[in-house]
C-alpha atoms as a PDB file:
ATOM      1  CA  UNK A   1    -267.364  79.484  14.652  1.00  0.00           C
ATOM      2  CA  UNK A   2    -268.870  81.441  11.721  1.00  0.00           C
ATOM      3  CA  UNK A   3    -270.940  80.944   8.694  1.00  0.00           C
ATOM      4  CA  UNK A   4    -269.001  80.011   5.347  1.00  0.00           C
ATOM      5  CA  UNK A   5    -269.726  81.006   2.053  1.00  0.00           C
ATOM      6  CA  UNK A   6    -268.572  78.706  -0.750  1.00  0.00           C
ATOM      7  CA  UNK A   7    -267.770  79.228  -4.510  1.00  0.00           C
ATOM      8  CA  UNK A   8    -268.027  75.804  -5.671  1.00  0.00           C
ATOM      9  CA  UNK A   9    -269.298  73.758  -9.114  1.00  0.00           C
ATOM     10  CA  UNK A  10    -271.393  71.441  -7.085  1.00  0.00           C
ATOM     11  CA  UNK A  11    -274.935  71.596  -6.302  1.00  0.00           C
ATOM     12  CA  UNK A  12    -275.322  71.114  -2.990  1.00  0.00           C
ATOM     13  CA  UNK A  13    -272.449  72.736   0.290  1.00  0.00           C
ATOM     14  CA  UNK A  14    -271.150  70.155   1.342  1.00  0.00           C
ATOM     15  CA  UNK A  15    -271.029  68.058  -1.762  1.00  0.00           C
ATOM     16  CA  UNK A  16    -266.954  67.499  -2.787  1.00  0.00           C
ATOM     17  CA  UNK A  17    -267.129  65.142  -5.820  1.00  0.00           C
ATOM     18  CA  UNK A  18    -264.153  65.292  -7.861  1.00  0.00           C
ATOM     19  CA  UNK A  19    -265.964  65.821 -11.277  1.00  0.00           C
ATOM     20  CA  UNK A  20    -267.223  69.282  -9.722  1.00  0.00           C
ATOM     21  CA  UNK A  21    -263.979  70.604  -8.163  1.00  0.00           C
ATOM     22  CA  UNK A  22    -262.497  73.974  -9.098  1.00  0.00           C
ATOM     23  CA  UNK A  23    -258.478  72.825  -9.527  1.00  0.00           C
ATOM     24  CA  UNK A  24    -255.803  74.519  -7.453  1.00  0.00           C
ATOM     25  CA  UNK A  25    -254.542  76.043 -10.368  1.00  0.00           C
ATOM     26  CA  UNK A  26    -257.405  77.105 -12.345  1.00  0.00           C
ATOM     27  CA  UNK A  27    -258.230  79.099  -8.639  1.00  0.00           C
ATOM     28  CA  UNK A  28    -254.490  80.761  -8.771  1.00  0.00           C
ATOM     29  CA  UNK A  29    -254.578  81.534 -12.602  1.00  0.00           C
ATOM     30  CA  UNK A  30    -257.947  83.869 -11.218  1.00  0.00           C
ATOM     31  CA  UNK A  31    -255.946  85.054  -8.518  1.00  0.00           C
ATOM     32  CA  UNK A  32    -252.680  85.749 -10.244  1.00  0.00           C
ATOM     33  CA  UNK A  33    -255.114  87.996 -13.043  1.00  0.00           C
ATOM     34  CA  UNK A  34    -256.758  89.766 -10.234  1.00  0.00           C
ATOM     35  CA  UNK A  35    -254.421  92.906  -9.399  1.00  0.00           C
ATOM     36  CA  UNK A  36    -257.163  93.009  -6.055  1.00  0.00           C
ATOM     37  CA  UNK A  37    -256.187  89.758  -5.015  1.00  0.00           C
ATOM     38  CA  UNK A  38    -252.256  88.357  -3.407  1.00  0.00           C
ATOM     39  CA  UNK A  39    -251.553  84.528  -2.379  1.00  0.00           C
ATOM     40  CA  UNK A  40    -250.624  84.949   1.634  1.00  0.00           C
ATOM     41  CA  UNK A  41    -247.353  84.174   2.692  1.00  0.00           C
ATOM     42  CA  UNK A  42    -245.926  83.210   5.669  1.00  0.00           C
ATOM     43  CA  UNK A  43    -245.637  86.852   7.218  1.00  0.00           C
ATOM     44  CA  UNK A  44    -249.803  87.564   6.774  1.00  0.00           C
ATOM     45  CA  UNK A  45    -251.727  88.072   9.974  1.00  0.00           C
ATOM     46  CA  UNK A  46    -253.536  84.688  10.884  1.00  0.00           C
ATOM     47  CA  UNK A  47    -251.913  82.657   7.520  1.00  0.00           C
ATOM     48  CA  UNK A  48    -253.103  79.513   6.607  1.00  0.00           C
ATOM     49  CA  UNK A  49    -251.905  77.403   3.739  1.00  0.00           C
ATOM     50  CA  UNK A  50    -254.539  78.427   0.908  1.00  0.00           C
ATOM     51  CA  UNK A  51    -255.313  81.932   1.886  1.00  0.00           C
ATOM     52  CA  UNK A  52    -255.504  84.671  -0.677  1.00  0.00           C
ATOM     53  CA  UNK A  53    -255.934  88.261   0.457  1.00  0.00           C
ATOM     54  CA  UNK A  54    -258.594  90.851  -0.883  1.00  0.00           C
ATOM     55  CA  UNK A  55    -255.524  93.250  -0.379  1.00  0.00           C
ATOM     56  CA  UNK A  56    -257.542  96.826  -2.482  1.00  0.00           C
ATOM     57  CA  UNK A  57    -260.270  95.888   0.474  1.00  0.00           C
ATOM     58  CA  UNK A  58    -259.865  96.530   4.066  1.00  0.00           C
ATOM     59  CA  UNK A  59    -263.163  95.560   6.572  1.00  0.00           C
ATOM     60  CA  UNK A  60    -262.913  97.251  10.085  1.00  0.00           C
ATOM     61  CA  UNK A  61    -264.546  94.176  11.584  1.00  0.00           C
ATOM     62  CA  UNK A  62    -262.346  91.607  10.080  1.00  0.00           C
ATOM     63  CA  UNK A  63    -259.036  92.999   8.904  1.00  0.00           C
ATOM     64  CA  UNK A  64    -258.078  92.259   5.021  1.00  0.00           C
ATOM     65  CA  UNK A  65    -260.955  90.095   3.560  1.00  0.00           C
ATOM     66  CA  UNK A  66    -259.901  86.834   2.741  1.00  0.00           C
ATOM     67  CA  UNK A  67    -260.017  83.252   0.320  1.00  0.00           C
ATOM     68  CA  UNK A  68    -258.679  80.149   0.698  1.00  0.00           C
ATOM     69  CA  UNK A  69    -258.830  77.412  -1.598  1.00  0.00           C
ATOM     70  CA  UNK A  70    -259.677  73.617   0.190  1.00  0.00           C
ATOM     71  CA  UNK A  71    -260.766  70.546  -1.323  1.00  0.00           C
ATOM     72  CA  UNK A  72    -261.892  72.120  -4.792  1.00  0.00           C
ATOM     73  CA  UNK A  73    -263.672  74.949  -3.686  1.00  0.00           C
ATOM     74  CA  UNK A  74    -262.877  78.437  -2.292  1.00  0.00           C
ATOM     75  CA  UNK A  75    -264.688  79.869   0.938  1.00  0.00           C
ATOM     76  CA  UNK A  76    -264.500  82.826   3.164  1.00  0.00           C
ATOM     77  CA  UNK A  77    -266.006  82.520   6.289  1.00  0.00           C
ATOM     78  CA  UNK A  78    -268.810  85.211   7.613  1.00  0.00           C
ATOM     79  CA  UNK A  79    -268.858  87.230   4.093  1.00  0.00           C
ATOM     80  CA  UNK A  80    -269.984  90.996   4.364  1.00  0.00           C
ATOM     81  CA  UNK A  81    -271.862  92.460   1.379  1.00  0.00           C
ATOM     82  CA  UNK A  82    -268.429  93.542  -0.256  1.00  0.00           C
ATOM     83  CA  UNK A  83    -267.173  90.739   0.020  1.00  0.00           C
ATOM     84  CA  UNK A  84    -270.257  88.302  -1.161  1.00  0.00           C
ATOM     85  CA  UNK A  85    -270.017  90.484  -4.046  1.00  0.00           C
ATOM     86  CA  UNK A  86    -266.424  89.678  -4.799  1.00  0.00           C
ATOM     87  CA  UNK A  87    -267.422  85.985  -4.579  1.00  0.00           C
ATOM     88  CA  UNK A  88    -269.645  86.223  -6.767  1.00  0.00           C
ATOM     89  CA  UNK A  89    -267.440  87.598  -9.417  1.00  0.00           C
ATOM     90  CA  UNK A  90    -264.933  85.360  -8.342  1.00  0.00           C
ATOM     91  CA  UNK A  91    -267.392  82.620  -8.907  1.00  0.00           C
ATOM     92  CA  UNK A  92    -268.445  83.638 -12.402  1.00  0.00           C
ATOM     93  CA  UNK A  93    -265.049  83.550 -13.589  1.00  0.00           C
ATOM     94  CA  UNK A  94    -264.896  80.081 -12.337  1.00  0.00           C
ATOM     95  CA  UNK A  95    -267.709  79.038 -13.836  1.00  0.00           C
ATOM     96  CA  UNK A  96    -269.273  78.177 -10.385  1.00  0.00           C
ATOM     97  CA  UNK A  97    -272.051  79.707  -7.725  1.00  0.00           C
ATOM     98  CA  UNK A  98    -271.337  80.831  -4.377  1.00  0.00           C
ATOM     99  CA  UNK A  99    -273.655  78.633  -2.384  1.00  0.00           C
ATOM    100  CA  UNK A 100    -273.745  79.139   1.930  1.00  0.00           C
ATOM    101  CA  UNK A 101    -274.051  76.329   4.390  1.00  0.00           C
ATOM    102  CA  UNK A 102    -277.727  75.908   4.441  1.00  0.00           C
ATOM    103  CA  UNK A 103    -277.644  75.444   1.213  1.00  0.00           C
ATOM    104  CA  UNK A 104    -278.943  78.928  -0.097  1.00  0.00           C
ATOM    105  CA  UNK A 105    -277.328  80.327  -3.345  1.00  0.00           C
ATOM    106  CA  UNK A 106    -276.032  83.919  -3.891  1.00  0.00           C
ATOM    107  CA  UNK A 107    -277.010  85.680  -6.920  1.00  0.00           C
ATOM    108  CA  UNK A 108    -275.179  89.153  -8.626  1.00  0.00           C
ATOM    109  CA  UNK A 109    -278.409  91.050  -8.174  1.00  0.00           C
ATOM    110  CA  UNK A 110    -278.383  90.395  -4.512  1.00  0.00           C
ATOM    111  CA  UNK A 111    -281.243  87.767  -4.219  1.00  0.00           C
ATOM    112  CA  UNK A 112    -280.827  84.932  -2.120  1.00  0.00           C
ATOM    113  CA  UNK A 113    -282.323  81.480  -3.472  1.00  0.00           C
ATOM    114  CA  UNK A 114    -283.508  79.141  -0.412  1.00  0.00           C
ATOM    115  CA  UNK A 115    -282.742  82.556   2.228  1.00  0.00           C
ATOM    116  CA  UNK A 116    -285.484  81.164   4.732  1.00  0.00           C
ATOM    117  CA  UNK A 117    -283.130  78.247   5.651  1.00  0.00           C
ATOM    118  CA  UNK A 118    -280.422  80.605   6.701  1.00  0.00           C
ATOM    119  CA  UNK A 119    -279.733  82.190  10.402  1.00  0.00           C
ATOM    120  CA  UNK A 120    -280.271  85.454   8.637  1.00  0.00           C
ATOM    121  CA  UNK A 121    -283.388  88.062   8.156  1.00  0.00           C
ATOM    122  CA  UNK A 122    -283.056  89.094   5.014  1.00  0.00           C
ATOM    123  CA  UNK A 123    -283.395  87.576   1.427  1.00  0.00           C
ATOM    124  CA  UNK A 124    -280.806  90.781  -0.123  1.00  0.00           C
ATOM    125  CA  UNK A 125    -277.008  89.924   0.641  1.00  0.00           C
ATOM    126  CA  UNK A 126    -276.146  93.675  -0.114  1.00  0.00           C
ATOM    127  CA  UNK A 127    -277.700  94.710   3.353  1.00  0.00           C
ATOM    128  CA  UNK A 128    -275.384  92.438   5.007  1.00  0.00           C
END
C-alpha cells in the first residue's frame, strides 16, 4: 500500500467522469516533449503497462521516479518533494491539479489545500 498522488481535471480523487479525463495521447504528447521523461518498456524494473520514467531523477528510496497514465489521469504513488514538484508541472501543462487521496490539492508554492485530512504533519509538500 501507499498514498497516490493524482494529476487529474476533476474536482474531487476519485471522481473519473469522462468530460474531465486527460486523453492517453494528450498525456504522451507531454511525455514525448519532456527530454526528463521515457515511456517504460518491457525491460524497466517493476513495468507496468502505462508507466513513464522520471529517467534525469534517481530517488535512493524508490529507484527511478515514476507515472503511469490509468483511466484519464496520471498518478505516482507515495510522491517525494521532487517528485510532487514534477507533478505539478506536469499538471500545469495539462491543464489539471495534482489532487491526493484525501482529497487535498497540491499547489507550485508548496501549500497544501485541505492538508489536515491527510496522514501527514505538515501543510508544505517541499519538506516531504
Amino acid at each position: 500500500m501507499g498514498y497516490d498522488l493524482r494529476i487529474t481535471r476533476a474536482q474531487e480523487f476519485y471522481s473519473t467522469t469522462p468530460q474531465h479525463e486527460i486523453p492517453e495521447a494528450e498525456w504522451l504528447a507531454v511525455v514525448d516533449a519532456d527530454p526528463e521523461l521515457s515511456v517504460a518498456t518491457l525491460s524497466d524494473p517493476y513495468y507496468f503497462p502505462g508507466m513513464v520514467l522520471w529517467v534525469t531523477r534517481h530517488s535512493d528510496r524508490y529507484g527511478v521516479p515514476w507515472f503511469a497514465w490509468v483511466a484519464g489521469c496520471i498518478y505516482s504513488k507515495n510522491p517525494n518533494g521532487p517528485i510532487i514538484e514534477k507533478m505539478i508541472d506536469l499538471a500545469e501543462r495539462l491543464g489539471a491539479r495534482v489532487l491526493g487521496e484525501a482529497g487535498e490539492q497540491y499547489l507550485s508554492d508548496g501549500r497544501v489545500l485541505g492538508w489536515e485530512r491527510t496522514p501527514f504533519e505538515k501543510a508544505d509538500w517541499r519538506t516531504r
